[in-house]
N, C-alpha and C. Protein backbone atom coordinates (compact mmCIF):
# COMPACT_ATOMS: atom_id res chain seq x y z
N UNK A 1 26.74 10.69 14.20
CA UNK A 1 26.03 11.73 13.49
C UNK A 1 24.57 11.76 13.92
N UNK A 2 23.90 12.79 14.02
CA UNK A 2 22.68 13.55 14.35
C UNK A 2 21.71 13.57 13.05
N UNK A 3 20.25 13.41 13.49
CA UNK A 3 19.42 14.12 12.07
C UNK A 3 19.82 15.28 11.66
N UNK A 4 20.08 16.17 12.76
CA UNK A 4 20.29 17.55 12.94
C UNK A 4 21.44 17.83 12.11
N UNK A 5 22.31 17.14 11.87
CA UNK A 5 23.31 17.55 10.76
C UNK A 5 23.01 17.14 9.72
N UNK A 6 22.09 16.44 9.09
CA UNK A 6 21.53 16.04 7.80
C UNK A 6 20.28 16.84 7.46
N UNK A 7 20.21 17.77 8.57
CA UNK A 7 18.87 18.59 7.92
C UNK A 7 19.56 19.66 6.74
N UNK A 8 18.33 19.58 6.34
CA UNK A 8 18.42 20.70 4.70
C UNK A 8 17.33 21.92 5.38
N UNK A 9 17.32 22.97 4.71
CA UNK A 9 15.85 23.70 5.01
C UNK A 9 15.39 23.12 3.74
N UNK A 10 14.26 23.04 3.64
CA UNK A 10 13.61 22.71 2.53
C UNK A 10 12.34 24.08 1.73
N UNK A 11 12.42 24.26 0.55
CA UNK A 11 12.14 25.05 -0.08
C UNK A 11 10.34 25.22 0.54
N UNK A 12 9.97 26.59 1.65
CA UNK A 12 8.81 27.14 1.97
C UNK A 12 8.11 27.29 0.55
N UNK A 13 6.50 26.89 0.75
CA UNK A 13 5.84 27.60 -0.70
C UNK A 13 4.55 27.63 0.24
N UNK A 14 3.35 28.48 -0.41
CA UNK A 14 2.39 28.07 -0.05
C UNK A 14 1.02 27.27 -0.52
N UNK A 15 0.87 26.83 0.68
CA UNK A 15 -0.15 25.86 0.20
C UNK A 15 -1.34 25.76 -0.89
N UNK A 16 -1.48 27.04 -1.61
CA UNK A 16 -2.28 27.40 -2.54
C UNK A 16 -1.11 27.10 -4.03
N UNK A 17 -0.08 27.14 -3.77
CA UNK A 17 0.68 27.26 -5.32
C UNK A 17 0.27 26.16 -6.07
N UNK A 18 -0.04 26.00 -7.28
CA UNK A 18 0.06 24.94 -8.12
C UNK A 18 0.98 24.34 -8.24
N UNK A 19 1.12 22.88 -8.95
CA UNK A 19 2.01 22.30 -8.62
C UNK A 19 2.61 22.55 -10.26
N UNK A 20 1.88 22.57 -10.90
CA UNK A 20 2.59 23.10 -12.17
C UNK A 20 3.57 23.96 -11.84
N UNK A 21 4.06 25.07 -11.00
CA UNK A 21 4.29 26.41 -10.23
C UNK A 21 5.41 26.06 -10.06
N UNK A 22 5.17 24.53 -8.76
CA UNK A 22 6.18 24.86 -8.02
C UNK A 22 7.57 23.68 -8.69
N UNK A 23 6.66 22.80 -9.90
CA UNK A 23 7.79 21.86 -10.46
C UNK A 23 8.69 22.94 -11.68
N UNK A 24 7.81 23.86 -12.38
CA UNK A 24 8.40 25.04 -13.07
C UNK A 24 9.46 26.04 -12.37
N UNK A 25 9.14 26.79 -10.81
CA UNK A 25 10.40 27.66 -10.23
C UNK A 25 11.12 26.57 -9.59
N UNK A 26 11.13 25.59 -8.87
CA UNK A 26 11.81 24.83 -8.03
C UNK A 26 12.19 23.71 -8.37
N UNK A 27 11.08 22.50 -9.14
CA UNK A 27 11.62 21.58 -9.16
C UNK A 27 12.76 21.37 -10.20
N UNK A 28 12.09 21.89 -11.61
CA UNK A 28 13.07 22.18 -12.82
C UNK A 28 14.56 22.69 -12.94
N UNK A 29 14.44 24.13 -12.25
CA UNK A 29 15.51 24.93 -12.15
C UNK A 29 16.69 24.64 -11.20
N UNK A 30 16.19 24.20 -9.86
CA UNK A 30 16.87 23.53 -8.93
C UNK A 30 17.17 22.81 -8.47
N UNK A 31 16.66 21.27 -9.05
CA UNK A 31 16.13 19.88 -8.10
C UNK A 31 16.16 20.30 -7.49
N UNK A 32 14.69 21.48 -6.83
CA UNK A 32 14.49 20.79 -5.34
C UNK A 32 13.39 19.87 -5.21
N UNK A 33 13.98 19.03 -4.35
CA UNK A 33 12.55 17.58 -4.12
C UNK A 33 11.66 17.62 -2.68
N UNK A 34 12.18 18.21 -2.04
CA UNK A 34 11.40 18.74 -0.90
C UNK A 34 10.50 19.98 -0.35
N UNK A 35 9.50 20.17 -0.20
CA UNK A 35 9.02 21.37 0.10
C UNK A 35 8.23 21.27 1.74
N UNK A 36 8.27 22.50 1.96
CA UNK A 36 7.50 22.53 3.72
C UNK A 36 6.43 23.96 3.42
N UNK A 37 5.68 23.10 3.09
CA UNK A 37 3.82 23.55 2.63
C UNK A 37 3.52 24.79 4.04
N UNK A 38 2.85 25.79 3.73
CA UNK A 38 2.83 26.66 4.47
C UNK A 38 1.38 27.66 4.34
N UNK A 39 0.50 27.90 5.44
CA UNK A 39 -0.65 28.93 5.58
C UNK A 39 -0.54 30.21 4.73
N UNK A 40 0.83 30.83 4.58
CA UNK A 40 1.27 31.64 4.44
C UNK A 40 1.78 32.55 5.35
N UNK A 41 1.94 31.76 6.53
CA UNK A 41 3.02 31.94 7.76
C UNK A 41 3.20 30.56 7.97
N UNK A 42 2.75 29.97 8.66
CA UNK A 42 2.97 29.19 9.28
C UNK A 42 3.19 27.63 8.68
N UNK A 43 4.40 26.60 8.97
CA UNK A 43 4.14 25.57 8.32
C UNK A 43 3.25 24.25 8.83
N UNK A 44 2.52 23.99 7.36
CA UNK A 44 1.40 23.18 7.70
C UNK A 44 1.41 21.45 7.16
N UNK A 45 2.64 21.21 6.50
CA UNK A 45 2.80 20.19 6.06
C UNK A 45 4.23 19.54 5.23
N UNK A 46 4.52 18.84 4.79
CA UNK A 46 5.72 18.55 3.60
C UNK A 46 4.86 18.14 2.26
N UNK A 47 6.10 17.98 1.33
CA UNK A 47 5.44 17.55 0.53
C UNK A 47 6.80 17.16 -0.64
N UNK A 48 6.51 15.92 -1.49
CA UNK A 48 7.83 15.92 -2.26
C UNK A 48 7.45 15.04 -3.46
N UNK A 49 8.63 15.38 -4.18
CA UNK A 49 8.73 14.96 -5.93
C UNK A 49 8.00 14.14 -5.76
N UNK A 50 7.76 13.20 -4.99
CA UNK A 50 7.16 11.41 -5.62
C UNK A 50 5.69 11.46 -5.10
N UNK A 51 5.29 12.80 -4.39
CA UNK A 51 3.63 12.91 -4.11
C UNK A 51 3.19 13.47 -5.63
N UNK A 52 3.90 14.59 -5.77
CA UNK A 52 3.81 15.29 -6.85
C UNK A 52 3.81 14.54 -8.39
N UNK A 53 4.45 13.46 -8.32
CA UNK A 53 4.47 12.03 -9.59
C UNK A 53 3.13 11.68 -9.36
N UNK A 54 2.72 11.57 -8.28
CA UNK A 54 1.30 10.79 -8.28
C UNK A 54 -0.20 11.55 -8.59
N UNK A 55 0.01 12.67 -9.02
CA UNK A 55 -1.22 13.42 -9.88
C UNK A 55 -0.53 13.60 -11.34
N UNK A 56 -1.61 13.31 -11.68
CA UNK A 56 -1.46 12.94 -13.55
C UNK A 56 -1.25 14.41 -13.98
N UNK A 57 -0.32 14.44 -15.02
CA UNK A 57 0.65 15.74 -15.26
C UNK A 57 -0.79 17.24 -15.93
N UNK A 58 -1.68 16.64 -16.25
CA UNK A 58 -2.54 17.62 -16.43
C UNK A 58 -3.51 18.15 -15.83
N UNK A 59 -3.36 17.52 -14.47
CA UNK A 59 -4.02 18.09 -13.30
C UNK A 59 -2.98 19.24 -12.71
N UNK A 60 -1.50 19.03 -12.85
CA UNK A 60 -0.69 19.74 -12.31
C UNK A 60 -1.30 21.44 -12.21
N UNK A 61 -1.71 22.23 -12.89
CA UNK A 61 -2.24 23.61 -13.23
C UNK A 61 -3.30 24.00 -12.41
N UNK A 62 -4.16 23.15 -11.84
CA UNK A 62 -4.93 23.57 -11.00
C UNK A 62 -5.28 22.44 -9.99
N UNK A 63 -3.95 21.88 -9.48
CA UNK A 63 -4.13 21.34 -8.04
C UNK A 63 -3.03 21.94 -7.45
N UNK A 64 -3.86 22.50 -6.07
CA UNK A 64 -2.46 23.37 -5.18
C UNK A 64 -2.05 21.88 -4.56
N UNK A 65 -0.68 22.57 -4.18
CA UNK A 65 0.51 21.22 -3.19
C UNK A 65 -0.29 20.99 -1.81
N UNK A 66 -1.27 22.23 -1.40
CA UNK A 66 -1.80 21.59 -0.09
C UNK A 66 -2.54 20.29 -0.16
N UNK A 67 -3.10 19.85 -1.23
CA UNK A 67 -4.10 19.03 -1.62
C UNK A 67 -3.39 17.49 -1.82
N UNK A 68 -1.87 18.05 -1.45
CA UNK A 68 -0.85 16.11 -1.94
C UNK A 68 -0.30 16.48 -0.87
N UNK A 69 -0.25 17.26 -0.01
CA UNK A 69 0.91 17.67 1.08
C UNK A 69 0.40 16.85 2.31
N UNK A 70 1.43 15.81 3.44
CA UNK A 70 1.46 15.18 4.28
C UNK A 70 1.19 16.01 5.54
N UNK A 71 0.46 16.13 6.09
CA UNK A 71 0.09 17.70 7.45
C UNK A 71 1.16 16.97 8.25
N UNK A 72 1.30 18.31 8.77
CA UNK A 72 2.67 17.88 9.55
C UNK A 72 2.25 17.16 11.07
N UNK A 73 0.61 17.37 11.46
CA UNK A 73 0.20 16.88 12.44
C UNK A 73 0.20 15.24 12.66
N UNK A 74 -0.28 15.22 11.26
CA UNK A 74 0.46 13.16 11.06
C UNK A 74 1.59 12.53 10.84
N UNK A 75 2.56 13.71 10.62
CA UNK A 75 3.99 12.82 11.12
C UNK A 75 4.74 13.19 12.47
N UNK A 76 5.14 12.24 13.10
CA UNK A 76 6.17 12.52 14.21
C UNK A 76 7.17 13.44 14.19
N UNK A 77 7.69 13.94 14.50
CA UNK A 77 8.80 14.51 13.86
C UNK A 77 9.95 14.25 14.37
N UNK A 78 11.45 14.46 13.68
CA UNK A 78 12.26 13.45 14.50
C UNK A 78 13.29 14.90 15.28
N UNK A 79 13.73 14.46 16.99
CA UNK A 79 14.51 15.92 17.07
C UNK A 79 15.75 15.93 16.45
N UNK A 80 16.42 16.75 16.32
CA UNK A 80 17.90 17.66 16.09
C UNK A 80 18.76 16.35 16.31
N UNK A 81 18.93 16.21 17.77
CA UNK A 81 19.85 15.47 17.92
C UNK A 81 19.67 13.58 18.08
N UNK A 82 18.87 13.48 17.58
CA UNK A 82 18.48 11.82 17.82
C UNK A 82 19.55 11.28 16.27
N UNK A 83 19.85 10.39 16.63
CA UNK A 83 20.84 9.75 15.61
C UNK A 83 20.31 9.64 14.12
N UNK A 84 21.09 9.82 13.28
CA UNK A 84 20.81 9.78 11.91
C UNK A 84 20.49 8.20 11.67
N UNK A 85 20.93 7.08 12.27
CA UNK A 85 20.60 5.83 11.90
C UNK A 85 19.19 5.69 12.55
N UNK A 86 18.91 6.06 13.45
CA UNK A 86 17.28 6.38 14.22
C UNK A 86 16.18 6.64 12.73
N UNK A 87 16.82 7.88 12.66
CA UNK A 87 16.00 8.85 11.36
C UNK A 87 15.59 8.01 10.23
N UNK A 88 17.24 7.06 9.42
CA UNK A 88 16.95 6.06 8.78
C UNK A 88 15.61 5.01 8.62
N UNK A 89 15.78 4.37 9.97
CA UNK A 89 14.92 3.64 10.42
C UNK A 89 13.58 3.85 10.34
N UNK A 90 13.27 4.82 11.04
CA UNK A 90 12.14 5.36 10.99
C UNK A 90 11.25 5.66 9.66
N UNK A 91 12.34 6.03 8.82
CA UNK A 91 11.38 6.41 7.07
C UNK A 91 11.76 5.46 6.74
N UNK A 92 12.45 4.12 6.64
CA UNK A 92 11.90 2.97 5.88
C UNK A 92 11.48 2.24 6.58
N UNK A 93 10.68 2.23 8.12
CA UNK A 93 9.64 2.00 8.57
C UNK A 93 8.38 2.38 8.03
N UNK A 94 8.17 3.53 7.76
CA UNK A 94 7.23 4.26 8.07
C UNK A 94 6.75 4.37 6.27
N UNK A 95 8.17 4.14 5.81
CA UNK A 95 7.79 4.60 4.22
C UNK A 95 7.99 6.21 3.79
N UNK A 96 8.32 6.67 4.86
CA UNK A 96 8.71 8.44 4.37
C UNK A 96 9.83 8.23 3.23
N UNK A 97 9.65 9.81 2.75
CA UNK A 97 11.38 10.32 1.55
C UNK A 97 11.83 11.22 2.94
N UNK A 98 11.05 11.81 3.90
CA UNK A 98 11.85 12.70 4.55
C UNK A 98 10.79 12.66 6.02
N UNK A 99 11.60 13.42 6.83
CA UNK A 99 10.84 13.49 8.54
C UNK A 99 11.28 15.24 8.59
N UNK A 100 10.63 15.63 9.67
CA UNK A 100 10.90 17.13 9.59
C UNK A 100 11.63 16.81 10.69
N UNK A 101 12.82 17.74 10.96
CA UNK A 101 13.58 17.87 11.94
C UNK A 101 13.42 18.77 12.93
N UNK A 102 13.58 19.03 14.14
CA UNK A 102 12.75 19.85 15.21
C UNK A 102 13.95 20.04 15.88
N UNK A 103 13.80 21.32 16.52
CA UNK A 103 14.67 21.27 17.58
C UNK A 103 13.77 21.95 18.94
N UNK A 104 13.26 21.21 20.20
CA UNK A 104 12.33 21.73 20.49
C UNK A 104 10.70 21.47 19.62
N UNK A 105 10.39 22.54 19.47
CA UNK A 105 8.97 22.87 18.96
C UNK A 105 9.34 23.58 17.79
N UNK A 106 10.68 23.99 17.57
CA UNK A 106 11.33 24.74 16.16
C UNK A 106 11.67 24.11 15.09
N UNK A 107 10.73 24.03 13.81
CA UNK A 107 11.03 23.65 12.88
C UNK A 107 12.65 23.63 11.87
N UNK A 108 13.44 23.13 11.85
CA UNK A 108 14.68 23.29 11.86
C UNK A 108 15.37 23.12 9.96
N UNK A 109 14.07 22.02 9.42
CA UNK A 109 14.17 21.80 7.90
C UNK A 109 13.52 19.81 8.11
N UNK A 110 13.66 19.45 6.75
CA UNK A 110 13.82 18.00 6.64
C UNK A 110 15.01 17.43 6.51
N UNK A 111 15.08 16.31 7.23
CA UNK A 111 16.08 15.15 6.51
C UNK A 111 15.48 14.30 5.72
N UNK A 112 16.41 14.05 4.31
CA UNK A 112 16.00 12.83 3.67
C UNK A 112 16.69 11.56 3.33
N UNK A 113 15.65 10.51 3.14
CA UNK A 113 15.98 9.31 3.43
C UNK A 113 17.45 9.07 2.17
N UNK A 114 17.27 9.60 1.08
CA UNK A 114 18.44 9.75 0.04
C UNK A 114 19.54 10.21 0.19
N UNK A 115 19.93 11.22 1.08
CA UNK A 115 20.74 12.06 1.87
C UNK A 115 21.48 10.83 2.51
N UNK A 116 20.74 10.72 3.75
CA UNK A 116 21.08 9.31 4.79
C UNK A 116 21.80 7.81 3.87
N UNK A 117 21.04 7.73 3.40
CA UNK A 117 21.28 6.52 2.36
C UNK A 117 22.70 6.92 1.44
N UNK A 118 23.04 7.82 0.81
CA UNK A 118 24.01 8.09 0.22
C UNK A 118 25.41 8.13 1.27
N UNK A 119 25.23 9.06 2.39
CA UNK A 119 26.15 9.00 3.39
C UNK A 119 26.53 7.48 4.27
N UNK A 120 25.44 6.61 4.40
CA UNK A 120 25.69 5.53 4.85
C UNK A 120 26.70 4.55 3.55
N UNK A 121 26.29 4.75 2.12
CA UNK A 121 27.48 4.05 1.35
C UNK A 121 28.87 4.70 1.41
N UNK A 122 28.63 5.88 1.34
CA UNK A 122 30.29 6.72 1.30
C UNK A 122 30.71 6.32 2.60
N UNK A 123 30.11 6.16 3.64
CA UNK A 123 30.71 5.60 5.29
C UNK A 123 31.30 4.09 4.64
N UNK A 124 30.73 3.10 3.81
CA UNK A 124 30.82 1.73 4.07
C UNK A 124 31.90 1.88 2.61
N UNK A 125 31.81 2.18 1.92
CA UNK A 125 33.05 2.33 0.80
C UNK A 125 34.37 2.53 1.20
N UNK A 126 34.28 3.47 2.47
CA UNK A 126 35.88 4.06 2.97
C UNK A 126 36.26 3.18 3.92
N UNK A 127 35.32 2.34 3.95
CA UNK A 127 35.96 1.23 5.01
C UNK A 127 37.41 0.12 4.26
């Protein structure tokens, strides 16, 4: 298996939304735990549930996600097809929840380390 088949797209917002905003349409309604922070074209970073834990809940209303969001220029990114145990490695090296997945220079979504981790027990259970 590939990162590339463990990628998700992860929920675009932009980098101005509050985070009050985006735990109210997205995180609440949907678990979603991942987001890919954006200019308003272009993406400029990630960002996820456990950055978002780390501002005290009454700051939430007027701190945008760009302000907790990881720029995407400081993480590596991992490609499409490099192995999902690679990917593993790498975020509990590194300490990531997720790596952006690339194919090329094309942003493709994130993989996350919970994803990986869940599929590696269902692999070792069916053994």
């Amino acid at each position: 298996y590939t990162a590339g088949d463990f990628s998700s797209a992860c929920q675009m917002v932009d980098g101005n939304t509050p985070l009050e905003w985006l735990v109210r349409d997205y995180v609440l309604p949907h678990g979603q735990r991942c987001f890919v922070i954006t200019d308003g074209l272009r993406p400029q970073g990630i960002a996820d549930l456990e950055q978002i834990q780390q501002v005290p809940r009454g700051s939430w209303g007027w701190t945008p996600v760009r302000q907790i969001m990881t720029p995407l220029h400081q993480i590596k990114p991992i490609q499409s097809a490099e192995p999902a145990y690679s990917a593993l490695e790498r975020m509990v090296s590194e300490r990531r929840s997720a790596l952006p997945v690339v194919d090329g220079n094309r942003l493709l979504g994130l993989v996350r380390q919970d994803h990986l981790l869940r599929f590696a027990q269902m692999q070792s259970s069916a053994r």
